[in-house]
PDB file of N, CA and C in Angstrom:
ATOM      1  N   UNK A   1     -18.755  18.273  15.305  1.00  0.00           N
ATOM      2  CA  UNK A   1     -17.692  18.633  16.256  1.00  0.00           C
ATOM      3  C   UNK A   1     -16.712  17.461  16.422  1.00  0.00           C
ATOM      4  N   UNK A   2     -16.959  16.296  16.451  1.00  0.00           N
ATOM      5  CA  UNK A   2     -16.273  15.231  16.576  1.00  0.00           C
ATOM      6  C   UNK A   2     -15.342  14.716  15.482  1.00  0.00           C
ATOM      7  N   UNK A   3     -16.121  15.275  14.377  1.00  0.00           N
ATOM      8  CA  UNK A   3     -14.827  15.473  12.987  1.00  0.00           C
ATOM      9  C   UNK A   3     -13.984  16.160  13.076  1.00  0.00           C
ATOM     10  N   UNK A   4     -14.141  17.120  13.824  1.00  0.00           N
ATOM     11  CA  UNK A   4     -13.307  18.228  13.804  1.00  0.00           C
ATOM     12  C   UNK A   4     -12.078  17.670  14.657  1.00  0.00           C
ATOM     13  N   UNK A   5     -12.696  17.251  15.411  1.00  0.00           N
ATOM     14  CA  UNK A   5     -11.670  16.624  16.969  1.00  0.00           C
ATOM     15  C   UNK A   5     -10.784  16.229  16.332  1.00  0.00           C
ATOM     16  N   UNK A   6     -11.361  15.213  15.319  1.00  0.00           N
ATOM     17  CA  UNK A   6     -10.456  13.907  14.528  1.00  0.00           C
ATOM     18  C   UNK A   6      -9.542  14.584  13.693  1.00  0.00           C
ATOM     19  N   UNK A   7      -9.935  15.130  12.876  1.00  0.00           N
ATOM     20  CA  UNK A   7      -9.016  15.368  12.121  1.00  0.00           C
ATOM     21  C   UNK A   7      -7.804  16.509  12.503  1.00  0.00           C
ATOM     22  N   UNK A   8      -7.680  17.178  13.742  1.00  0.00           N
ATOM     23  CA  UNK A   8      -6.859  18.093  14.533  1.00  0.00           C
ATOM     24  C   UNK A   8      -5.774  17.215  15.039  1.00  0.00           C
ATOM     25  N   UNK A   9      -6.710  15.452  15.751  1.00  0.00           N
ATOM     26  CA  UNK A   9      -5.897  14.457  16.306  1.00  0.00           C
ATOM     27  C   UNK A   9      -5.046  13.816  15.371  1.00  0.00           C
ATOM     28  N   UNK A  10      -5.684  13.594  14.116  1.00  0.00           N
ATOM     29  CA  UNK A  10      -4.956  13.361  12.783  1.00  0.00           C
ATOM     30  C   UNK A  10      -4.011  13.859  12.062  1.00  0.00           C
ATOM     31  N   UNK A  11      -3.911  14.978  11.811  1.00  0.00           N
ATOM     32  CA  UNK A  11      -2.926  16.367  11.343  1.00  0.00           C
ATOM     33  C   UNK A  11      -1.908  16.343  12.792  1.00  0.00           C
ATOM     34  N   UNK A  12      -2.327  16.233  14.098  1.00  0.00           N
ATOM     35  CA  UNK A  12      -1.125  16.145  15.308  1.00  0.00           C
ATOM     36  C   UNK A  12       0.101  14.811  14.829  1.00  0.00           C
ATOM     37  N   UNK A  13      -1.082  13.904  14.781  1.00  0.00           N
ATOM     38  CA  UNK A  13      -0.851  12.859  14.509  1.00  0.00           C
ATOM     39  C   UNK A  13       0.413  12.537  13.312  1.00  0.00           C
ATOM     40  N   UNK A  14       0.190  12.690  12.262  1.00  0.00           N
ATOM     41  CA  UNK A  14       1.076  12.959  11.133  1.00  0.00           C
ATOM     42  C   UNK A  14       2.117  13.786  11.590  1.00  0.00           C
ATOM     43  N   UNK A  15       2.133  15.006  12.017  1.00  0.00           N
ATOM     44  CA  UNK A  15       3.609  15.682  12.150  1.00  0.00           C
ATOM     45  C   UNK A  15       4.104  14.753  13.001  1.00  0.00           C
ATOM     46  N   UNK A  16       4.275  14.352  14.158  1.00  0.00           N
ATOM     47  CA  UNK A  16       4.253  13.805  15.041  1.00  0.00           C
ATOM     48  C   UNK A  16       5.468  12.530  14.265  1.00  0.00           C
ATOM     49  N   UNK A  17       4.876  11.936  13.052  1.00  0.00           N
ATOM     50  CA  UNK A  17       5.237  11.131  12.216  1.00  0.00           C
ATOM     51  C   UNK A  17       6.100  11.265  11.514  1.00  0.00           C
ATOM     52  N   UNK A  18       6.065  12.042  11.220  1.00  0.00           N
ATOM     53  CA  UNK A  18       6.847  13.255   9.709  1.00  0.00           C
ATOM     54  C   UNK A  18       8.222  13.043  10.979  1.00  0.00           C
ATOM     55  N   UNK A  19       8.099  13.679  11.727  1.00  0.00           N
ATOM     56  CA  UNK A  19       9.547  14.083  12.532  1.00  0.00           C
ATOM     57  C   UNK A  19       9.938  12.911  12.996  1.00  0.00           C
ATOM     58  N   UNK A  20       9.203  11.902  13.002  1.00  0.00           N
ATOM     59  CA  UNK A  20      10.016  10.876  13.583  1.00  0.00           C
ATOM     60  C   UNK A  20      10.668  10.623  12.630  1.00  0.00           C
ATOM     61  N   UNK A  21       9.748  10.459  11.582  1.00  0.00           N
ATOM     62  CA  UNK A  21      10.116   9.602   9.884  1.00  0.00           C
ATOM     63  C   UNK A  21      11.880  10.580   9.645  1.00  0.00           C
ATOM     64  N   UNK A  22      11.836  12.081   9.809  1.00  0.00           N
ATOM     65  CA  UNK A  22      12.805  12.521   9.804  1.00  0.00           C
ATOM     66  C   UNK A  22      14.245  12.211  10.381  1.00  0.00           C
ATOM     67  N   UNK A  23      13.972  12.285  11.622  1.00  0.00           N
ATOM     68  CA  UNK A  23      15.023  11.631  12.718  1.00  0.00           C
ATOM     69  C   UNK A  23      15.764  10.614  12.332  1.00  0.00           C
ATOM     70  N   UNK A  24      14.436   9.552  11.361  1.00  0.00           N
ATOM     71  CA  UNK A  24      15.203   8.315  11.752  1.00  0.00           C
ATOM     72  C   UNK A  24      16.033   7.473  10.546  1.00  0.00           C
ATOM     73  N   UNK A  25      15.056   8.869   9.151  1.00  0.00           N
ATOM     74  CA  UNK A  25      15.945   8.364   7.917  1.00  0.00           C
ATOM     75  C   UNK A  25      15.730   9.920   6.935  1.00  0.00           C
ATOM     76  N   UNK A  26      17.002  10.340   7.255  1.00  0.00           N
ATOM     77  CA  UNK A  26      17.486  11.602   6.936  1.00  0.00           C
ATOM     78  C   UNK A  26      16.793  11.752   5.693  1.00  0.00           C
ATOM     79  N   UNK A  27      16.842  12.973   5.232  1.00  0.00           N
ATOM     80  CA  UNK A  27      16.096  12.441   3.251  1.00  0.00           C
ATOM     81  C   UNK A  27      17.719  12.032   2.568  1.00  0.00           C
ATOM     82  N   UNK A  28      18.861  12.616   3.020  1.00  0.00           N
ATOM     83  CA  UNK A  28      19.850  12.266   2.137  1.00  0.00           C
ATOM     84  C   UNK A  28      20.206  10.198   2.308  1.00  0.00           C
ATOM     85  N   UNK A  29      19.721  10.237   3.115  1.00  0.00           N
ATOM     86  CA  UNK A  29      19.680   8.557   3.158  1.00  0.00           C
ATOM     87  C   UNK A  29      18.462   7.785   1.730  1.00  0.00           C
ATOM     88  N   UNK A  30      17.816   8.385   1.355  1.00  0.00           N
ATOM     89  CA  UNK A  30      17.457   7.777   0.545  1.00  0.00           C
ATOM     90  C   UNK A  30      16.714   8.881  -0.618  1.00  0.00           C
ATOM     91  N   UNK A  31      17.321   9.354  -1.886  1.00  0.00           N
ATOM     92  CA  UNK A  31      17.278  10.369  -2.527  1.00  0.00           C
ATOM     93  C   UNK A  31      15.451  10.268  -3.177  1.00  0.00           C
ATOM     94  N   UNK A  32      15.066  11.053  -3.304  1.00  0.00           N
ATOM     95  CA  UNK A  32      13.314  11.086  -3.981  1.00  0.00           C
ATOM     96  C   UNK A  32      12.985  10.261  -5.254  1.00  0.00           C
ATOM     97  N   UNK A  33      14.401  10.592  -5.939  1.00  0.00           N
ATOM     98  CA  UNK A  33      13.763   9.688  -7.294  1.00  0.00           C
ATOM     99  C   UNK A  33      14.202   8.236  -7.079  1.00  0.00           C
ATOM    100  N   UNK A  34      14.601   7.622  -6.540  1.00  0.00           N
ATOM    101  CA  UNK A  34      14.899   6.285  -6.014  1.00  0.00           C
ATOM    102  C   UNK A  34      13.702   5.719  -5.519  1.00  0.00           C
ATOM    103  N   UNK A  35      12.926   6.677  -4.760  1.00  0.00           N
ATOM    104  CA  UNK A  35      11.982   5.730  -3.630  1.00  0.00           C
ATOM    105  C   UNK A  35      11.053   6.963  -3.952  1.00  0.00           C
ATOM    106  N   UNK A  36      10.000   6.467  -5.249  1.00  0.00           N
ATOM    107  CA  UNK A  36       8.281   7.435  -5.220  1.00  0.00           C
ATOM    108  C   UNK A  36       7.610   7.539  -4.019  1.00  0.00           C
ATOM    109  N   UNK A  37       7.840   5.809  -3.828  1.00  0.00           N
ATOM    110  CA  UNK A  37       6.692   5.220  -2.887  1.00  0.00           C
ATOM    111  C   UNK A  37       6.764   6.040  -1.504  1.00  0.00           C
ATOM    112  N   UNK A  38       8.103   6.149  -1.002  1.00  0.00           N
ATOM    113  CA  UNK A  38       8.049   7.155   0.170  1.00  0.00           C
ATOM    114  C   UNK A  38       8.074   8.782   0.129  1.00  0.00           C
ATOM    115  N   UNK A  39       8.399   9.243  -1.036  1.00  0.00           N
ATOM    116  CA  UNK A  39       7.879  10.308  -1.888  1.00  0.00           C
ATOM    117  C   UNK A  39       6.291  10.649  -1.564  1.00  0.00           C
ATOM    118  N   UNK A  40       5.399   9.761  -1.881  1.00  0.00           N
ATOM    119  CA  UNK A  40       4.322   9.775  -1.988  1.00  0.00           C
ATOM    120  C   UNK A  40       3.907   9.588  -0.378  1.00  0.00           C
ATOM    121  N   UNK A  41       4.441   8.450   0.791  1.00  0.00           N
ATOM    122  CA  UNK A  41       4.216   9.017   2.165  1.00  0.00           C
ATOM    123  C   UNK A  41       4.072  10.380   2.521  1.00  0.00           C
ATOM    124  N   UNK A  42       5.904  10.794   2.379  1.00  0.00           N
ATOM    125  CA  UNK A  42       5.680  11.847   2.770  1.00  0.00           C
ATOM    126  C   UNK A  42       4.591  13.589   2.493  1.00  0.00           C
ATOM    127  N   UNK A  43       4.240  12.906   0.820  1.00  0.00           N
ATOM    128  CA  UNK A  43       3.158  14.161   0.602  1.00  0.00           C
ATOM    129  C   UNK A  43       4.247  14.999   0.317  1.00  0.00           C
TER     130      UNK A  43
END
């Protein structure tokens, strides 16, 4: 049960992220094939 907790708090957690990450650097601010590495953040 406590895995479960975690990983619900985790998955909150990440969107949570995702939208900030959004907000704060548009995707047209930095195009996909330029930057894998944040490619690969975002999943």
């Amino acid at each position: 049960r406590d895995r479960d907790q975690n990983l619900c708090k985790f998955e909150a957690n990440s969107g949570l992220f995702n939208e900030d990450l959004r907000k704060f650097w548009p995707i047209s601010a930095f195009p996909q094939q330029n930057h894998p590495k944040s490619d690969r953040l975002l999943g």
